[in-house]
C-alpha atoms as a PDB file:
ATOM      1  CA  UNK A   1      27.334  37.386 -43.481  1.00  0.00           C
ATOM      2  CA  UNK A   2      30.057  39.943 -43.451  1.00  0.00           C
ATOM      3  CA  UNK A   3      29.867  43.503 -43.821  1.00  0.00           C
ATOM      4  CA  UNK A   4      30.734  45.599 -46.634  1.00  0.00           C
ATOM      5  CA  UNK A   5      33.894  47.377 -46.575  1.00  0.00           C
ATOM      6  CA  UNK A   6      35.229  50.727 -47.533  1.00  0.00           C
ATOM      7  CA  UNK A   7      38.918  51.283 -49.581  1.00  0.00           C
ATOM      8  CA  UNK A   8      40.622  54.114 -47.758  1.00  0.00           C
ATOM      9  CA  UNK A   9      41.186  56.852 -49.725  1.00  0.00           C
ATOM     10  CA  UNK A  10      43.221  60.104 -49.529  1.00  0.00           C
ATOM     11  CA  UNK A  11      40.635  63.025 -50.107  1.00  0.00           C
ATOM     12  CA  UNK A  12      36.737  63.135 -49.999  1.00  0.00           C
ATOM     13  CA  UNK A  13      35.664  62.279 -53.874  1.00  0.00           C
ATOM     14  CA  UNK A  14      33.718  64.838 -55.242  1.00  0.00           C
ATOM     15  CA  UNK A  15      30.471  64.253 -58.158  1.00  0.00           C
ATOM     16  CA  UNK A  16      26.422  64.140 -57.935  1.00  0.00           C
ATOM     17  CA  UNK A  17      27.463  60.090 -58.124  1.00  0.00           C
ATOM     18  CA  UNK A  18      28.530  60.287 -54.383  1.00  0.00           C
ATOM     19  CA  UNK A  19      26.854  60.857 -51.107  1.00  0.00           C
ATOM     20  CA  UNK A  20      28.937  61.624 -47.778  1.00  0.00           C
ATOM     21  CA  UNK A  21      28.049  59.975 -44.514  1.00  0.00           C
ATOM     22  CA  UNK A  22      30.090  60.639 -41.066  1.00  0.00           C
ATOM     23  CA  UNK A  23      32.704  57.822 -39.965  1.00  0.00           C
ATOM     24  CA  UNK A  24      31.238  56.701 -36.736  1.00  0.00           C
ATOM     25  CA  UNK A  25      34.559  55.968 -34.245  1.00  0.00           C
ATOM     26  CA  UNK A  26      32.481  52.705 -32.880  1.00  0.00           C
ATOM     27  CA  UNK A  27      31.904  48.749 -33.648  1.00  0.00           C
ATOM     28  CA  UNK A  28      30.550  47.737 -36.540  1.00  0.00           C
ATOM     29  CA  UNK A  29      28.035  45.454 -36.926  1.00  0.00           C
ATOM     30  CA  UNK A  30      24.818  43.941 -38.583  1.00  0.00           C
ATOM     31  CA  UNK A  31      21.711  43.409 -36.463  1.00  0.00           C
ATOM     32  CA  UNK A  32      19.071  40.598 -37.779  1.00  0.00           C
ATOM     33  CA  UNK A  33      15.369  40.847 -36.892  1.00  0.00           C
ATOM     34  CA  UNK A  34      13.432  37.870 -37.773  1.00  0.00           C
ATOM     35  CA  UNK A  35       9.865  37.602 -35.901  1.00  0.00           C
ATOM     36  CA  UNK A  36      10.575  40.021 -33.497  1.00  0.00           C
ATOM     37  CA  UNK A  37      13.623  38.590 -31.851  1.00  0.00           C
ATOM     38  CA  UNK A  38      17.230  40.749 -32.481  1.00  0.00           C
ATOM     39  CA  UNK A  39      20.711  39.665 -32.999  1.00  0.00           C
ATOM     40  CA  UNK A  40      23.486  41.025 -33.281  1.00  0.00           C
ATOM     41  CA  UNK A  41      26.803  40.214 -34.890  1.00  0.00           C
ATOM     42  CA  UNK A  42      29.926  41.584 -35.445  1.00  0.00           C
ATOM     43  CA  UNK A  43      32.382  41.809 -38.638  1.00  0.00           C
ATOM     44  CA  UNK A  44      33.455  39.076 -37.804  1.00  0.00           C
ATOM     45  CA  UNK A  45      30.559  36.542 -37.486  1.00  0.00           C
ATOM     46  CA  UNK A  46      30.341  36.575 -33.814  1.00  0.00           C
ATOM     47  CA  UNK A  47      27.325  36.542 -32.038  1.00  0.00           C
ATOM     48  CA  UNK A  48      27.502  39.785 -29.618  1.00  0.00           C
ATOM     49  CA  UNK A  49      23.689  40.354 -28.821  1.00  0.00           C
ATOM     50  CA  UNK A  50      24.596  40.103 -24.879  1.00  0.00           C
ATOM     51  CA  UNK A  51      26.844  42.393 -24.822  1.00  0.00           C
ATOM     52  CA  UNK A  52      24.278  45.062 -26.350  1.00  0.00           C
ATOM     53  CA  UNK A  53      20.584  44.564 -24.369  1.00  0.00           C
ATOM     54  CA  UNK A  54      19.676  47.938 -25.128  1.00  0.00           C
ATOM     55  CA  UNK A  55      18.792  46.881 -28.833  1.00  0.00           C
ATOM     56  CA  UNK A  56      16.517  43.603 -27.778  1.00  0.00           C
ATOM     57  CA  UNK A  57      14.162  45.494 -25.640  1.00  0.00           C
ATOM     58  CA  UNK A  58      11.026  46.698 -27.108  1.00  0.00           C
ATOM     59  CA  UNK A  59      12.256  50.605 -26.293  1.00  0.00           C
ATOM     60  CA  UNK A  60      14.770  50.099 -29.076  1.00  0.00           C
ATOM     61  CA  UNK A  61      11.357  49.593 -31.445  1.00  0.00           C
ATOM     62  CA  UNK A  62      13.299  46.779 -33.364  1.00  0.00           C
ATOM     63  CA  UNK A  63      11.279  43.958 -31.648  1.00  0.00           C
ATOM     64  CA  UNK A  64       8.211  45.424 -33.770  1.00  0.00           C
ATOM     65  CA  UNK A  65      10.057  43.955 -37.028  1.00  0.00           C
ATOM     66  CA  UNK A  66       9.116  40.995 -38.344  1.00  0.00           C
ATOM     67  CA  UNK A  67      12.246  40.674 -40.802  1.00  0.00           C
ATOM     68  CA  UNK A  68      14.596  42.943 -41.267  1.00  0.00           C
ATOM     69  CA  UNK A  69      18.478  42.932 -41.415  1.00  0.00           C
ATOM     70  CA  UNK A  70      20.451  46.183 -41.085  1.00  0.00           C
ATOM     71  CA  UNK A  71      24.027  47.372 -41.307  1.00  0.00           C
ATOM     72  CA  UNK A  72      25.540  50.144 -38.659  1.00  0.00           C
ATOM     73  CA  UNK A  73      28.047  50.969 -36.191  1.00  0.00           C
ATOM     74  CA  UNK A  74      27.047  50.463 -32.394  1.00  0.00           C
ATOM     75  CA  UNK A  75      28.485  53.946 -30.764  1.00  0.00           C
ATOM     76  CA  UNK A  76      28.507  55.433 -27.477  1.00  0.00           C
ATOM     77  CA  UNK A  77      28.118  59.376 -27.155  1.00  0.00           C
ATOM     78  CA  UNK A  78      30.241  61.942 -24.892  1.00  0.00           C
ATOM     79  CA  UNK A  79      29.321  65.325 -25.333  1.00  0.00           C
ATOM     80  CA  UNK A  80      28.274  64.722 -28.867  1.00  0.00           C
ATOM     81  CA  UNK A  81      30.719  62.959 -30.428  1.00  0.00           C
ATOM     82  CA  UNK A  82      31.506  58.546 -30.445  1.00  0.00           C
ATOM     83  CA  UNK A  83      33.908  57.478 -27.799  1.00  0.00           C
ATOM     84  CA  UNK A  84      35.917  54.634 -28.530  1.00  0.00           C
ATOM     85  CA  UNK A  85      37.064  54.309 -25.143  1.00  0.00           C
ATOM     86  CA  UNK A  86      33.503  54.387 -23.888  1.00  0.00           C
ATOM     87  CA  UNK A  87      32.711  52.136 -25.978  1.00  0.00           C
ATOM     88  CA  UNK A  88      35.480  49.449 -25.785  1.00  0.00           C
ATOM     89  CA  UNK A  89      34.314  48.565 -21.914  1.00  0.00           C
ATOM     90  CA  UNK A  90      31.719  46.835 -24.089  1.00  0.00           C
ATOM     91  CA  UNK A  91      33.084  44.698 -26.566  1.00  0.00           C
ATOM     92  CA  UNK A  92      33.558  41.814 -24.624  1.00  0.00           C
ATOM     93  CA  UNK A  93      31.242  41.428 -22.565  1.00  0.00           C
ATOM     94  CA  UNK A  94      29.557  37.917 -22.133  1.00  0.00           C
ATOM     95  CA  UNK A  95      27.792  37.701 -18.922  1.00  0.00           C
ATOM     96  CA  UNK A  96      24.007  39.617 -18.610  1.00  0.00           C
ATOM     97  CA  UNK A  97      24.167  41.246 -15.656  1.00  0.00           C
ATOM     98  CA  UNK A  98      27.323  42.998 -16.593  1.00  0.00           C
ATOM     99  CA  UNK A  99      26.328  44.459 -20.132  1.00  0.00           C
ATOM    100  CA  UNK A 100      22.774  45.238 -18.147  1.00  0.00           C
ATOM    101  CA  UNK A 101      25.122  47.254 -15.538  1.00  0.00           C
ATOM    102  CA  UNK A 102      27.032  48.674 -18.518  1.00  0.00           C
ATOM    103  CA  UNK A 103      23.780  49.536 -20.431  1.00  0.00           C
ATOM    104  CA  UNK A 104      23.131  52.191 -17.964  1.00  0.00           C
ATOM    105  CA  UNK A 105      26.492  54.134 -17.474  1.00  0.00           C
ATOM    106  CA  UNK A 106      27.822  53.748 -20.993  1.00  0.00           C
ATOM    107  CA  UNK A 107      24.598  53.193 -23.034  1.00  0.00           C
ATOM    108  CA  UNK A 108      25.081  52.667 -27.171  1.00  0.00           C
ATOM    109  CA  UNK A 109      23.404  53.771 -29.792  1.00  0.00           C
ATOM    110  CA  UNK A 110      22.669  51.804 -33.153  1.00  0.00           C
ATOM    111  CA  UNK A 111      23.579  54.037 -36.040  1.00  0.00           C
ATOM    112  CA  UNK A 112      21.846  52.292 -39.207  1.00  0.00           C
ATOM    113  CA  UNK A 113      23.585  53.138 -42.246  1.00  0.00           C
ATOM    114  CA  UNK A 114      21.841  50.537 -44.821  1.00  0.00           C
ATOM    115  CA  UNK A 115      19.279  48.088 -44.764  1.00  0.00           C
ATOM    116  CA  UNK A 116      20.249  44.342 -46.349  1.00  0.00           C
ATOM    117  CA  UNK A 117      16.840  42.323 -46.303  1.00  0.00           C
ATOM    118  CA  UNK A 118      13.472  43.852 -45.289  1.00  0.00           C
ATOM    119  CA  UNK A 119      10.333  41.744 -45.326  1.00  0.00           C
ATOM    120  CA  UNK A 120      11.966  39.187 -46.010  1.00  0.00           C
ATOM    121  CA  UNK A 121      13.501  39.891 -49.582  1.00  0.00           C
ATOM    122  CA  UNK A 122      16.907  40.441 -50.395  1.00  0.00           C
ATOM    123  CA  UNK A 123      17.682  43.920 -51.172  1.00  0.00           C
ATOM    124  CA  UNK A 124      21.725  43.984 -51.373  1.00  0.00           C
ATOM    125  CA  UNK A 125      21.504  43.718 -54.953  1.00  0.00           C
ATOM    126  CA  UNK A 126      19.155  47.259 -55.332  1.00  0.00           C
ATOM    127  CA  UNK A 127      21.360  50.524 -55.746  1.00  0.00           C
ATOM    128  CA  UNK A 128      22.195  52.651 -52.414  1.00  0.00           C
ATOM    129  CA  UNK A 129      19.971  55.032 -53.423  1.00  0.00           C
ATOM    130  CA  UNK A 130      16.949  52.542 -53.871  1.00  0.00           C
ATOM    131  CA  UNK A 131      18.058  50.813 -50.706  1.00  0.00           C
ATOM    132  CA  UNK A 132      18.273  54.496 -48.637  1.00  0.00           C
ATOM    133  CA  UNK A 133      14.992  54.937 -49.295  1.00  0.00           C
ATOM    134  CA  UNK A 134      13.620  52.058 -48.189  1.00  0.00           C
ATOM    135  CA  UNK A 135      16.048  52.368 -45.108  1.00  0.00           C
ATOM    136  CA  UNK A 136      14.542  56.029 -44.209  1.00  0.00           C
ATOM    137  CA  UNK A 137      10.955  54.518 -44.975  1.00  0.00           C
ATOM    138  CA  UNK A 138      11.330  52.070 -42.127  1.00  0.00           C
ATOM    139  CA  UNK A 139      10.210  54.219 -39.461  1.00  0.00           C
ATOM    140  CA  UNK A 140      13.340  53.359 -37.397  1.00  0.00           C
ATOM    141  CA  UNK A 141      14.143  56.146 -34.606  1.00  0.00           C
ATOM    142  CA  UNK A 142      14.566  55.580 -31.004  1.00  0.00           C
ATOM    143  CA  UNK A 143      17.090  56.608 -27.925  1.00  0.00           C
ATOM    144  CA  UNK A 144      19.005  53.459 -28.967  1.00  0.00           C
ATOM    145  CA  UNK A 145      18.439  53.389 -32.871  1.00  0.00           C
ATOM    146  CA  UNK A 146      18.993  56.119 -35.256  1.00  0.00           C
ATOM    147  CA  UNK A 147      19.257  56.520 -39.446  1.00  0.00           C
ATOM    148  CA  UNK A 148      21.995  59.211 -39.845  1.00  0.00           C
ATOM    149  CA  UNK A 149      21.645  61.483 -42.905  1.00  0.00           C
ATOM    150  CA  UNK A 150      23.951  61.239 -45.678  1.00  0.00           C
ATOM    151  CA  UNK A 151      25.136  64.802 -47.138  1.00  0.00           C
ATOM    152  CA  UNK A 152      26.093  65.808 -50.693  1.00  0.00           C
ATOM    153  CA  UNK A 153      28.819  68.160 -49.610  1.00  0.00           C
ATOM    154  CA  UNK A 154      31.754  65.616 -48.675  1.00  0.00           C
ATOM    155  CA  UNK A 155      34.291  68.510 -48.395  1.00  0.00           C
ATOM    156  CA  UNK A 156      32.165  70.775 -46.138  1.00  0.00           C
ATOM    157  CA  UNK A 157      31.235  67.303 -44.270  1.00  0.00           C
ATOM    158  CA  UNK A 158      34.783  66.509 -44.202  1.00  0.00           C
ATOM    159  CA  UNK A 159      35.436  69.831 -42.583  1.00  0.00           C
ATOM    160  CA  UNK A 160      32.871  69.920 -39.808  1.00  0.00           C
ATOM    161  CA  UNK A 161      33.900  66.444 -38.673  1.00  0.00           C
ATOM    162  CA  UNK A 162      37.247  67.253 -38.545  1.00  0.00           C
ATOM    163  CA  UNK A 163      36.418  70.727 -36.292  1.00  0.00           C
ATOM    164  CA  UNK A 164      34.426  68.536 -34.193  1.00  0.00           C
ATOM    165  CA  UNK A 165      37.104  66.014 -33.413  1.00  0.00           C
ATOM    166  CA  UNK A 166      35.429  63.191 -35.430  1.00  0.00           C
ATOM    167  CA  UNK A 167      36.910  60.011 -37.315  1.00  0.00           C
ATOM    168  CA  UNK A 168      36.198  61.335 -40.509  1.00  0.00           C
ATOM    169  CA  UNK A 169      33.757  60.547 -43.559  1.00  0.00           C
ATOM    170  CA  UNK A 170      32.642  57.712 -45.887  1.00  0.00           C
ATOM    171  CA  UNK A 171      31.760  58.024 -49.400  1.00  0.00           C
ATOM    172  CA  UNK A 172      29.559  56.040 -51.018  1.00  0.00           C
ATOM    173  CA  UNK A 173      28.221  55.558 -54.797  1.00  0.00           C
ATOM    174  CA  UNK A 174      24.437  56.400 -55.060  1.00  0.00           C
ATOM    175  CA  UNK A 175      24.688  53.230 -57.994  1.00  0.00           C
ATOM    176  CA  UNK A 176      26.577  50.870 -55.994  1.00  0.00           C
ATOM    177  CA  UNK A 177      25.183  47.626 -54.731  1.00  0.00           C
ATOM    178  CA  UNK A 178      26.023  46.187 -51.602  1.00  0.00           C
ATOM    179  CA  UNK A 179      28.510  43.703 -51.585  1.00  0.00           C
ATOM    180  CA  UNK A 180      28.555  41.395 -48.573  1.00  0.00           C
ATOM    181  CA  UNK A 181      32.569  40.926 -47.382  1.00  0.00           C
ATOM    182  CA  UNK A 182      34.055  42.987 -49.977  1.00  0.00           C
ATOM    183  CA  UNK A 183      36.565  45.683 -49.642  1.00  0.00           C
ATOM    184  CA  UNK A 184      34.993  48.156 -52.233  1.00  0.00           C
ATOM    185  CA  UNK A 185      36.041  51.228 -54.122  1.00  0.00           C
ATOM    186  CA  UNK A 186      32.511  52.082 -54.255  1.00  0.00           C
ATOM    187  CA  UNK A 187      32.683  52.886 -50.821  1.00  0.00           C
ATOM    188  CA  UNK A 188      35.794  55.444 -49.584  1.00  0.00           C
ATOM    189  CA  UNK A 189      36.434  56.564 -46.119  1.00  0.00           C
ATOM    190  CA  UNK A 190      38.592  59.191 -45.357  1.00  0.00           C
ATOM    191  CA  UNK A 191      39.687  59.483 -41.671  1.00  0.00           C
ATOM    192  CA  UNK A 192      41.484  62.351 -40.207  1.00  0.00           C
ATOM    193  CA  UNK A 193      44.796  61.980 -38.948  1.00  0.00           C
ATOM    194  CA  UNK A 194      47.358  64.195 -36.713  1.00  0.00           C
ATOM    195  CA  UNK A 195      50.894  63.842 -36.955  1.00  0.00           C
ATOM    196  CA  UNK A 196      54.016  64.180 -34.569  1.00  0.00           C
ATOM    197  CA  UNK A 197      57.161  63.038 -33.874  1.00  0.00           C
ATOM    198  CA  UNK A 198      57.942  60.557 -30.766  1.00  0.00           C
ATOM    199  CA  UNK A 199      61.096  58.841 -29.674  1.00  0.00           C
ATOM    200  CA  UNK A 200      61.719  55.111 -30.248  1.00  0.00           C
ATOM    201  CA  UNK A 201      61.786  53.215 -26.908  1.00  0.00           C
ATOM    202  CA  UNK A 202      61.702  49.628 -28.217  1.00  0.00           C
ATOM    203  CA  UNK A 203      60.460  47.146 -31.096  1.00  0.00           C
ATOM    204  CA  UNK A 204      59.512  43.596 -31.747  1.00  0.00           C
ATOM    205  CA  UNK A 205      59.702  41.435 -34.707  1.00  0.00           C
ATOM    206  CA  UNK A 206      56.164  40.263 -35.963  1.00  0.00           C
ATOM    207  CA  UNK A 207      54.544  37.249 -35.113  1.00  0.00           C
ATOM    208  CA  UNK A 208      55.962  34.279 -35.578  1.00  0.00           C
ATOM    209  CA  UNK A 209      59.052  36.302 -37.239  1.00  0.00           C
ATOM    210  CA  UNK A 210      62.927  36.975 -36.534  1.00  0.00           C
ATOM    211  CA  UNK A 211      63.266  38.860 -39.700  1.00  0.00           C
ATOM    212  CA  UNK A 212      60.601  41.291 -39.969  1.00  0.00           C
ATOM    213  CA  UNK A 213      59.950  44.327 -38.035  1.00  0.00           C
ATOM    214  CA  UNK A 214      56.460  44.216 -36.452  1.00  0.00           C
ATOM    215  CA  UNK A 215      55.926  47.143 -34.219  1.00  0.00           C
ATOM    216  CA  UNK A 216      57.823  50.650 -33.205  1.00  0.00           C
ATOM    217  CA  UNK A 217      57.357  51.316 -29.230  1.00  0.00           C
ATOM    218  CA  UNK A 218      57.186  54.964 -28.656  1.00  0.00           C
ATOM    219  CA  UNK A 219      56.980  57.404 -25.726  1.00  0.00           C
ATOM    220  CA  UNK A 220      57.560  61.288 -25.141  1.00  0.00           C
ATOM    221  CA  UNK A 221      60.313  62.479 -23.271  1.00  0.00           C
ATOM    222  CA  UNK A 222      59.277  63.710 -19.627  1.00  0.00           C
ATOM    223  CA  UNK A 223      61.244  65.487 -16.513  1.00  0.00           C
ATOM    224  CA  UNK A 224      60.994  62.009 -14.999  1.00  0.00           C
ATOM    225  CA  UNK A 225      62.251  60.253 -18.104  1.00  0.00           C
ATOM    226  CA  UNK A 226      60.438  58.648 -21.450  1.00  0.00           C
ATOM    227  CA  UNK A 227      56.758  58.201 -20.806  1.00  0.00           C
ATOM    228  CA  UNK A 228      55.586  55.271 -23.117  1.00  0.00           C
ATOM    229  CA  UNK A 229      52.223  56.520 -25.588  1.00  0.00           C
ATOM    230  CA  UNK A 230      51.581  53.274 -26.992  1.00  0.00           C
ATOM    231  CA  UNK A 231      52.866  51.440 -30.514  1.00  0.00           C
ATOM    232  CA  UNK A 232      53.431  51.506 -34.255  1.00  0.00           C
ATOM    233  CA  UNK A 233      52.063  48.962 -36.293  1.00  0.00           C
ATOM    234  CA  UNK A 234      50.722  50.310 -39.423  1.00  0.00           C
ATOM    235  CA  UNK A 235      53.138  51.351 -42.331  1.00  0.00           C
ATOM    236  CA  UNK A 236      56.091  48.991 -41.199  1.00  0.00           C
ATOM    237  CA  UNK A 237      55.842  46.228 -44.017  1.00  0.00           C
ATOM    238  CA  UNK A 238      57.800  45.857 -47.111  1.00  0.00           C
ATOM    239  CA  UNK A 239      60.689  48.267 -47.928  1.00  0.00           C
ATOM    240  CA  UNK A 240      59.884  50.751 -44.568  1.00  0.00           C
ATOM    241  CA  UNK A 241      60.434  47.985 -42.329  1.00  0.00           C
ATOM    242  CA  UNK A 242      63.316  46.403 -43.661  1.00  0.00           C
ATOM    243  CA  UNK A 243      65.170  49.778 -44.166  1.00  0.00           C
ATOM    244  CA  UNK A 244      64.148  50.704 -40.578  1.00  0.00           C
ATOM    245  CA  UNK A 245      65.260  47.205 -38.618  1.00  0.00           C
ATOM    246  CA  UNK A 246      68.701  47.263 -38.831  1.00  0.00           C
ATOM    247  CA  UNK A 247      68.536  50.902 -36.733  1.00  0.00           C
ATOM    248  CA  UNK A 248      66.648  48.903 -34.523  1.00  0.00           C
ATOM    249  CA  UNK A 249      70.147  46.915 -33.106  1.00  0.00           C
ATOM    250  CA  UNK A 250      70.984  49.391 -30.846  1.00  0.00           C
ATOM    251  CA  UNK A 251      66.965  49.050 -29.206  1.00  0.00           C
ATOM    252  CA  UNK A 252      65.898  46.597 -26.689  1.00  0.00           C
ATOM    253  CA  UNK A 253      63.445  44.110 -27.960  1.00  0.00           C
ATOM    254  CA  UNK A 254      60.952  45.033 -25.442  1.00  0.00           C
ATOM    255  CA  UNK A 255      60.516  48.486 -24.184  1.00  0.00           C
ATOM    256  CA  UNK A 256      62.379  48.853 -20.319  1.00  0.00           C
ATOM    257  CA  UNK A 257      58.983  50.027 -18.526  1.00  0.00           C
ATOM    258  CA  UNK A 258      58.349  51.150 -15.148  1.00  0.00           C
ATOM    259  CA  UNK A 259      54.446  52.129 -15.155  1.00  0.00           C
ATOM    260  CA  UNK A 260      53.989  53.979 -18.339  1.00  0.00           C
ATOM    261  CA  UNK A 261      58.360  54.986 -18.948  1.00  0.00           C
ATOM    262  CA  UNK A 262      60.204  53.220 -21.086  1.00  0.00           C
ATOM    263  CA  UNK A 263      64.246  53.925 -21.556  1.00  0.00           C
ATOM    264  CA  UNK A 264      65.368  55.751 -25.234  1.00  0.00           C
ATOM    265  CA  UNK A 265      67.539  54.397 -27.786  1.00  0.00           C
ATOM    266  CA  UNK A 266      69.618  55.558 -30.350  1.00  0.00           C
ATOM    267  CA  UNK A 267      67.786  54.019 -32.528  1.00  0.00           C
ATOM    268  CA  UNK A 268      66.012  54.666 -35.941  1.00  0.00           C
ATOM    269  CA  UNK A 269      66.578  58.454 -37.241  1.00  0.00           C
ATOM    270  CA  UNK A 270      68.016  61.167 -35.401  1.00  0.00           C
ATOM    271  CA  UNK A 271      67.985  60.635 -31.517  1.00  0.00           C
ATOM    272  CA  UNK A 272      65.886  57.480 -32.105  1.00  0.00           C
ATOM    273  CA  UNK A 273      62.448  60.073 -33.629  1.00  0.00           C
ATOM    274  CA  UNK A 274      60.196  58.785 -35.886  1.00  0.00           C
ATOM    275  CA  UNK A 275      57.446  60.676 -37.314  1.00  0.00           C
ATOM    276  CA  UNK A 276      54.124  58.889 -36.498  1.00  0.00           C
ATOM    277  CA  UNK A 277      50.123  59.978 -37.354  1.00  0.00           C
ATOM    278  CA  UNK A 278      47.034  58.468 -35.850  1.00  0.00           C
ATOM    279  CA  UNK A 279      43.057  59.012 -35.708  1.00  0.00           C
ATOM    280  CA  UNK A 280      42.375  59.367 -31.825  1.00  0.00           C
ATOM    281  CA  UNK A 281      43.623  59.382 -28.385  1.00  0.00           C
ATOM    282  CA  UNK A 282      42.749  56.264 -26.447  1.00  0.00           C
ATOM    283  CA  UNK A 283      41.823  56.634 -23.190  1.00  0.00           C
ATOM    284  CA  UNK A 284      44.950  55.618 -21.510  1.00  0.00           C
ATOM    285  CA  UNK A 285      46.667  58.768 -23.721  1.00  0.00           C
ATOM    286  CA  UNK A 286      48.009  56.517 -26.646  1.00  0.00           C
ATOM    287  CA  UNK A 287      47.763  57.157 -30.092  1.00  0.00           C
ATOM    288  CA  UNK A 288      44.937  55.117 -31.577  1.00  0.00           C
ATOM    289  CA  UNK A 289      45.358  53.608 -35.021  1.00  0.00           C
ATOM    290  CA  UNK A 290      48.519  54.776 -34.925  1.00  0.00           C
ATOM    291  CA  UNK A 291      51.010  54.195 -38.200  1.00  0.00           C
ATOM    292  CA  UNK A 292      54.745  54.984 -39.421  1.00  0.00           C
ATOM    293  CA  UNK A 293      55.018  58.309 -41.045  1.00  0.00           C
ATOM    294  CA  UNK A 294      58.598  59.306 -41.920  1.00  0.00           C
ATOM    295  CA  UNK A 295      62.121  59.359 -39.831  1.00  0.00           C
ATOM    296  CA  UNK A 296      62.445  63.212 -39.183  1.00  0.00           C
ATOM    297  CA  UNK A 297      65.469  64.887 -40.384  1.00  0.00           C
ATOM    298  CA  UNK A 298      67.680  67.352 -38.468  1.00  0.00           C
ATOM    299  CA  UNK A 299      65.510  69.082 -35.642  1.00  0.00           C
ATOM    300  CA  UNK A 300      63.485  66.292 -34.229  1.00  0.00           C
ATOM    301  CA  UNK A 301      61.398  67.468 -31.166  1.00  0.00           C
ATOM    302  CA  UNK A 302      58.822  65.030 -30.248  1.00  0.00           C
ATOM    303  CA  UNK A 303      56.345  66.075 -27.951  1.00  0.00           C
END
């Protein structure tokens, strides 16, 4: 099974109909518990339970289950708040006595968000509301599992998250089922974004493309030259990207790099700037989720 998914949306929507949860900057996932024994598996289908030992052990208080199915995002905490970067050291992970090693310095947390099957019946079809209550009524709580509350206040929810440096905030319909693999407009996250301009170091074509602009290489001018921040992807398709590649001529393909510099172009928009906005720094000081904005006019001063 694959999770349910949420449409992005622009602002928080506002009624009695909704209730606000925070977006949790980690992996999502779905952890089955049938007769005791817990697995876990990601969007995408694939087994991941080795990677994550923490929730297997009896201290999680899973094990005590004897069917049960939940829905959450696997997060690690620094100073109150997810960190992707944390986090990411994680993902992979195949072998035991790594994620066992990992466990310790960068331990996760399970933050439940809905319950799919409990005692054995199938519950995705029951309203959030019905299905939250059952979810709270499950007695889950441990270092390593937690039920975050949901809030009626999206805007004031959307504001604290924001303050705190968080992703941002889903919505969700009190009436809506759950729909397993299905990109919903019953469910609406909003995620916080900041904005700035950078300079255009390089490009490539997509994949498996020579006509179709795939990715924007950007960096921030330095004493010692252009210091590359990462890539655009998001925001480039259609109309944007084929307006923007023939600016692009004047770019190298790939971005000249020594270490983390990269040499400027003249390419798209004044002195090669585009305006770019993202969620999050990674941990290597890129933009995370980073997408095309605009090509700033006169006065472009990236930072």
């Amino acid at each position: 099974m694959r999770p349910m998914l949420a449409t992005p949306a622009v602002g928080v929507p506002v009624g009695e109909q909704w209730c606000h949860e925070v977006k949790w900057d980690g992996m999502r996932v779905l952890v089955d518990v049938r007769g005791g024994r817990v697995r876990v598996w990601s969007r995408t289908e694939r087994d991941v339970t080795i990677a994550f030992p923490e929730l297997t052990t009896d201290a999680s208080g899973l094990t005590a289950y004897d069917d049960l199915l939940l829905d959450g995002e696997v997060v690690v905490m620094r100073g109150g708040i997810p960190s992707f970067a944390a986090l990411a050291e994680r993902f992979n992970v195949t072998n035991a006595r790594v994620a066992e090693r990992l466990s310790a310095t960068a331990p996760i947390t399970l933050m439940a968000f809905d319950v799919l099957r409990a005692a054995s019946t199938d519950v995705t079809g029951l309203p959030l509301r019905d299905r939250r209550q059952l979810l709270e009524g499950a007695g889950l709580g441990s270092p390593w599992v937690q039920v975050p509350p949901v809030f009626d206040d999206g805007e004031g929810l959307s504001r604290a998250t924001a303050e705190q440096g968080m992703e941002g905030v889903v919505s969700k319909r009190w009436a809506s089922p759950y729909v397993p693999g299905r990109r919903s407009d019953d469910w609406r996250k909003t995620v916080h974004r900041t904005t700035d301009s950078f300079v255009v170091g390089g490009w490539k074509f997509e994949t498996d493309s020579r006509d179709r602009l795939g990715a924007l290489l950007i960096g921030a001018p330095t004493t010692s030259g252009l210091q590359y921040r990462g890539r655009i992807g998001s925001g480039l398709a259609g109309r944007t990207g084929a307006a923007l590649l023939p600016g692009c001529a004047s770019c190298p393909t790939r971005a000249t790099r020594s270490s983390t510099t990269c040499r400027a172009p003249s390419g798209p928009g004044r002195r090669g700037c585009v305006r770019a906005w993202w969620s999050t720094w990674s941990s290597t000081g890129s933009p995370r989720s980073a997408g095309f904005g605009s090509r700033p006019g006169r006065g472009c001063a990236p930072t």
